[in-house]
N, C-alpha and C. Protein backbone atom coordinates (compact mmCIF):
# COMPACT_ATOMS: atom_id res chain seq x y z
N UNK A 1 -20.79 -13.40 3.53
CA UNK A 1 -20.37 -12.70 4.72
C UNK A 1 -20.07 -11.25 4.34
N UNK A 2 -20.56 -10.01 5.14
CA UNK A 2 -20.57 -9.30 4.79
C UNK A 2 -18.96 -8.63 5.65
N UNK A 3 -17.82 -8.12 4.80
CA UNK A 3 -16.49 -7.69 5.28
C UNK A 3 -16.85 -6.41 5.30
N UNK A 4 -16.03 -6.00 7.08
CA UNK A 4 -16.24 -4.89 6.79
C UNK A 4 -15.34 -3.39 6.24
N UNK A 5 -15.80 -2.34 5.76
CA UNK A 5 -14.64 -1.31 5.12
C UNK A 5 -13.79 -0.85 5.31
N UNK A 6 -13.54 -1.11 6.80
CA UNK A 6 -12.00 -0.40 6.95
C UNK A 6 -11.55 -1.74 8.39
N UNK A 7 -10.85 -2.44 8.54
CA UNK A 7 -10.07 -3.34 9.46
C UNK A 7 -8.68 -2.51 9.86
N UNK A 8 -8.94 -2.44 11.44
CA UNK A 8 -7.98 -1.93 11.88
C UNK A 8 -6.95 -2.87 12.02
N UNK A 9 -7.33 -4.14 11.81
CA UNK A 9 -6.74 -5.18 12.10
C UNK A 9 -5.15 -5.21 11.10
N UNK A 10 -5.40 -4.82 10.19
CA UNK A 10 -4.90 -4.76 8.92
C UNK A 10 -3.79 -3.61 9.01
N UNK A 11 -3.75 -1.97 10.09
CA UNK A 11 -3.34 -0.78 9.64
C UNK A 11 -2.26 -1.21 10.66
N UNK A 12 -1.18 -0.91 9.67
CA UNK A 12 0.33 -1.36 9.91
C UNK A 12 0.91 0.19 11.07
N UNK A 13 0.09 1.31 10.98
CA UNK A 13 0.64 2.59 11.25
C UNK A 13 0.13 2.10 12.49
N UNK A 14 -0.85 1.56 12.75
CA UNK A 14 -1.19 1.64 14.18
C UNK A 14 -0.06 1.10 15.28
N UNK A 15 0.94 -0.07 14.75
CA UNK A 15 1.55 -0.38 15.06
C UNK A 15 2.97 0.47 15.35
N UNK A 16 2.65 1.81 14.29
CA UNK A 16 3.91 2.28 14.37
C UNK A 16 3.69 3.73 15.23
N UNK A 17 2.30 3.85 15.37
CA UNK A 17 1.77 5.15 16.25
C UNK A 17 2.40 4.16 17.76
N UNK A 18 1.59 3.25 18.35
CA UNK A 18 2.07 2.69 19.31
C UNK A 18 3.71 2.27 19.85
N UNK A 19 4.20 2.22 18.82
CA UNK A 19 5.82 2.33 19.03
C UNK A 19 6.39 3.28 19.12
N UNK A 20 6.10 4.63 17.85
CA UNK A 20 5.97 6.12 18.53
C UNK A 20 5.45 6.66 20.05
N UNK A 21 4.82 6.32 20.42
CA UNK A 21 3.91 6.69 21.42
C UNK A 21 4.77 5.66 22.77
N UNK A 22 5.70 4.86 22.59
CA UNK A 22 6.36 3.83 23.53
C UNK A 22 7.61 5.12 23.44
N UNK A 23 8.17 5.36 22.62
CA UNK A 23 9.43 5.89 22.53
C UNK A 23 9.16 7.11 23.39
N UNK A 24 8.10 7.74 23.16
CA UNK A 24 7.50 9.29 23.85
C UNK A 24 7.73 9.41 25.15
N UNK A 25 6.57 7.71 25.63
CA UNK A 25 6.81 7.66 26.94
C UNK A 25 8.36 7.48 27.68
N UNK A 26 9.12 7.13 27.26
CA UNK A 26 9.99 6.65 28.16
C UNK A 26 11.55 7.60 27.84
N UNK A 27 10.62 8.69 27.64
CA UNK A 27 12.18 9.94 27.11
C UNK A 27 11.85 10.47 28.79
N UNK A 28 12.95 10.86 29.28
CA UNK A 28 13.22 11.85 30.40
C UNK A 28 12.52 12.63 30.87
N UNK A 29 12.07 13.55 29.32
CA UNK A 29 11.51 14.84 29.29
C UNK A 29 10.59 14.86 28.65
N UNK A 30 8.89 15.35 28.91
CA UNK A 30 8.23 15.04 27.91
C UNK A 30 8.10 16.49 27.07
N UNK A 31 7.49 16.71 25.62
CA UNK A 31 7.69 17.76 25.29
C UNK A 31 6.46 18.54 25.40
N UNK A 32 6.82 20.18 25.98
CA UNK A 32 5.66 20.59 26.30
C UNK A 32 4.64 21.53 24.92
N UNK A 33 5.14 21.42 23.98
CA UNK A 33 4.52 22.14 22.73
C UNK A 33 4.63 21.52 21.94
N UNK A 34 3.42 22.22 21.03
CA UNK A 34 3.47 21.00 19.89
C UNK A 34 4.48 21.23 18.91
N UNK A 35 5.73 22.16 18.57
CA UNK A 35 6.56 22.10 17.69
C UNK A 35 7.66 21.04 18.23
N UNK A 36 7.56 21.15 19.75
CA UNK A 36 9.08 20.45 20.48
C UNK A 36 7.92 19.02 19.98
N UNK A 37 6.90 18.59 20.12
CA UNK A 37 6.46 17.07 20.18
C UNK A 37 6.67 16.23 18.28
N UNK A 38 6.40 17.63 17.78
CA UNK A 38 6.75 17.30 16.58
C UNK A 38 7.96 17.12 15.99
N UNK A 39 9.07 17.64 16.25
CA UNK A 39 10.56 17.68 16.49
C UNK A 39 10.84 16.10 17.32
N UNK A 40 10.40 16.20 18.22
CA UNK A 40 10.51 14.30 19.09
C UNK A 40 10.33 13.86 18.54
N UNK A 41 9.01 13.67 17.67
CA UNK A 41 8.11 12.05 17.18
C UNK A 41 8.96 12.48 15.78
N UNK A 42 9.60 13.36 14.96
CA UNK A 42 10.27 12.92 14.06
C UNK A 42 12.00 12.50 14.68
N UNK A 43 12.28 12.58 15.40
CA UNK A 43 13.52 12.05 15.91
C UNK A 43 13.49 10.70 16.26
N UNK A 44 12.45 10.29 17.07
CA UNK A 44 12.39 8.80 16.92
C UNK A 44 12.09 7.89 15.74
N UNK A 45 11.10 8.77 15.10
CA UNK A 45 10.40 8.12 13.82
C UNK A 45 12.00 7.87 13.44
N UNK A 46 13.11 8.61 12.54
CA UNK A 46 13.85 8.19 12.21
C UNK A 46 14.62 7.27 13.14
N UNK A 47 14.62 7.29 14.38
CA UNK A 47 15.43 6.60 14.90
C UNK A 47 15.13 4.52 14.73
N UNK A 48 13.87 5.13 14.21
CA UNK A 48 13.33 3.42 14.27
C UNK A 48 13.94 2.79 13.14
N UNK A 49 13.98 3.60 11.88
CA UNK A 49 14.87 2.93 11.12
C UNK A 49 14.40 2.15 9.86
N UNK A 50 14.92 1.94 8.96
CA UNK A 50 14.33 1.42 7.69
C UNK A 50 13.74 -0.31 7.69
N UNK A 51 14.76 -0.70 8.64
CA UNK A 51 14.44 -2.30 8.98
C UNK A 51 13.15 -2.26 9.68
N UNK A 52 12.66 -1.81 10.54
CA UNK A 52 11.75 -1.57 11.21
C UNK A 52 10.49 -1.39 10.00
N UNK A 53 10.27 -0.52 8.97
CA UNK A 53 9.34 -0.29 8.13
C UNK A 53 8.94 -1.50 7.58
N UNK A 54 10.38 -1.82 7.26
CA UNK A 54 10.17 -3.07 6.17
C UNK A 54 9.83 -4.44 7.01
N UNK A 55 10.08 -4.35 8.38
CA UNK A 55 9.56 -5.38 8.60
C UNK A 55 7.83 -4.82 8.73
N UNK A 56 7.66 -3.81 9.57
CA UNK A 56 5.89 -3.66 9.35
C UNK A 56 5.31 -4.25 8.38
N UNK A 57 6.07 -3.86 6.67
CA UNK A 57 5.23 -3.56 5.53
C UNK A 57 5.90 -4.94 5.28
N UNK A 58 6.43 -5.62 6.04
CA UNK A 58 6.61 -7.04 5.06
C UNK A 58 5.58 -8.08 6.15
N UNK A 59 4.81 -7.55 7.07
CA UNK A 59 3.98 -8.15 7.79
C UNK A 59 2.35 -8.73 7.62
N UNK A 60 2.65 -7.50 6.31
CA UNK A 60 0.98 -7.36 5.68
C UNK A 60 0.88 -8.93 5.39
N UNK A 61 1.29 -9.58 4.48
CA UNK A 61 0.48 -10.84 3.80
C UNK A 61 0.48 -11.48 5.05
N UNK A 62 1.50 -11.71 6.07
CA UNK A 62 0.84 -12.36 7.45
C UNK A 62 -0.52 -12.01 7.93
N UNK A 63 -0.54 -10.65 8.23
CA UNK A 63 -1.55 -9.80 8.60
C UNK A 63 -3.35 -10.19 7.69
N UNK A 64 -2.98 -10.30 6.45
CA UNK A 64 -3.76 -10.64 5.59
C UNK A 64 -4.47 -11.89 5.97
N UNK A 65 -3.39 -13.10 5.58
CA UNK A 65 -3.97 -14.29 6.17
C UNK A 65 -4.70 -14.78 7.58
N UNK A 66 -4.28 -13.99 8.42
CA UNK A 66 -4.74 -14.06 9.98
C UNK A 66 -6.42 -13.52 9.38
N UNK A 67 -6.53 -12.61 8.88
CA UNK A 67 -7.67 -12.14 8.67
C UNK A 67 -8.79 -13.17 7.67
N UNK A 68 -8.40 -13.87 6.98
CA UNK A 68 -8.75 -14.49 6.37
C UNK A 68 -9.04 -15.80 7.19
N UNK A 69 -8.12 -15.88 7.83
CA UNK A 69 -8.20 -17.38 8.68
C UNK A 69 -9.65 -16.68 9.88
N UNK A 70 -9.53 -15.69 10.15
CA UNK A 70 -10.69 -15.21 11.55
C UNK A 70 -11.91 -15.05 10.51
N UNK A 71 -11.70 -14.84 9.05
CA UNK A 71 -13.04 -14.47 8.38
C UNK A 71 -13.37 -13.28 9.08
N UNK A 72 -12.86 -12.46 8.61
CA UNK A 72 -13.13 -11.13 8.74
C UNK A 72 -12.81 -10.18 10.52
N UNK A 73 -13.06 -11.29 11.20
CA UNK A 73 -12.93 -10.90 12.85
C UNK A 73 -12.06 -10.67 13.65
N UNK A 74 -11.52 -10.37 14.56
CA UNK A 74 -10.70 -9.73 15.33
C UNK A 74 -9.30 -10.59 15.26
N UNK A 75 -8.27 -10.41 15.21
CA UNK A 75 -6.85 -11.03 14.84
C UNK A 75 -5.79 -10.58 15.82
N UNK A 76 -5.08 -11.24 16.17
CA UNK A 76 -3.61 -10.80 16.77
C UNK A 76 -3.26 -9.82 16.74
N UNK A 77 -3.35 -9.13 15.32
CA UNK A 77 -2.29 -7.54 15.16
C UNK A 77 -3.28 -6.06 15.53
């Protein structure tokens, strides 16, 4: 079976762009430049917190096996 080179299935950030991108939406105010958006998405980024990482990055060998169990194909995460 031929696997292929990059599985999004697998990229833990995507999960954390989409939780970034949840936090964005639901602020008051959205920011209108890109220094104020960059200033936001690092205010939440920290706000998410170290538990939060570690659970992402402790998700991988789940993440792994799902992939293994689909043989290469589309998965939950």
């Amino acid at each position: 079976m031929d696997w292929p080179p990059n599985s999004p299935d697998q990229s833990i950030i995507e999960n954390a762009w989409a939780t970034l991108e949840h936090c964005l939406n639901n602020r008051p105010r959205r920011p209108t430049t890109t220094a104020a958006l960059f200033a936001v998405l690092q205010e939440e980024w920290a706000a998410l917190g170290k538990e939060y990482c570690d659970a992402l990055y402790g998700s991988i060998p789940s993440r792994v096996r799902s992939l293994i169990l689909a043989k290469g194909r589309h998965t939950r995460y």
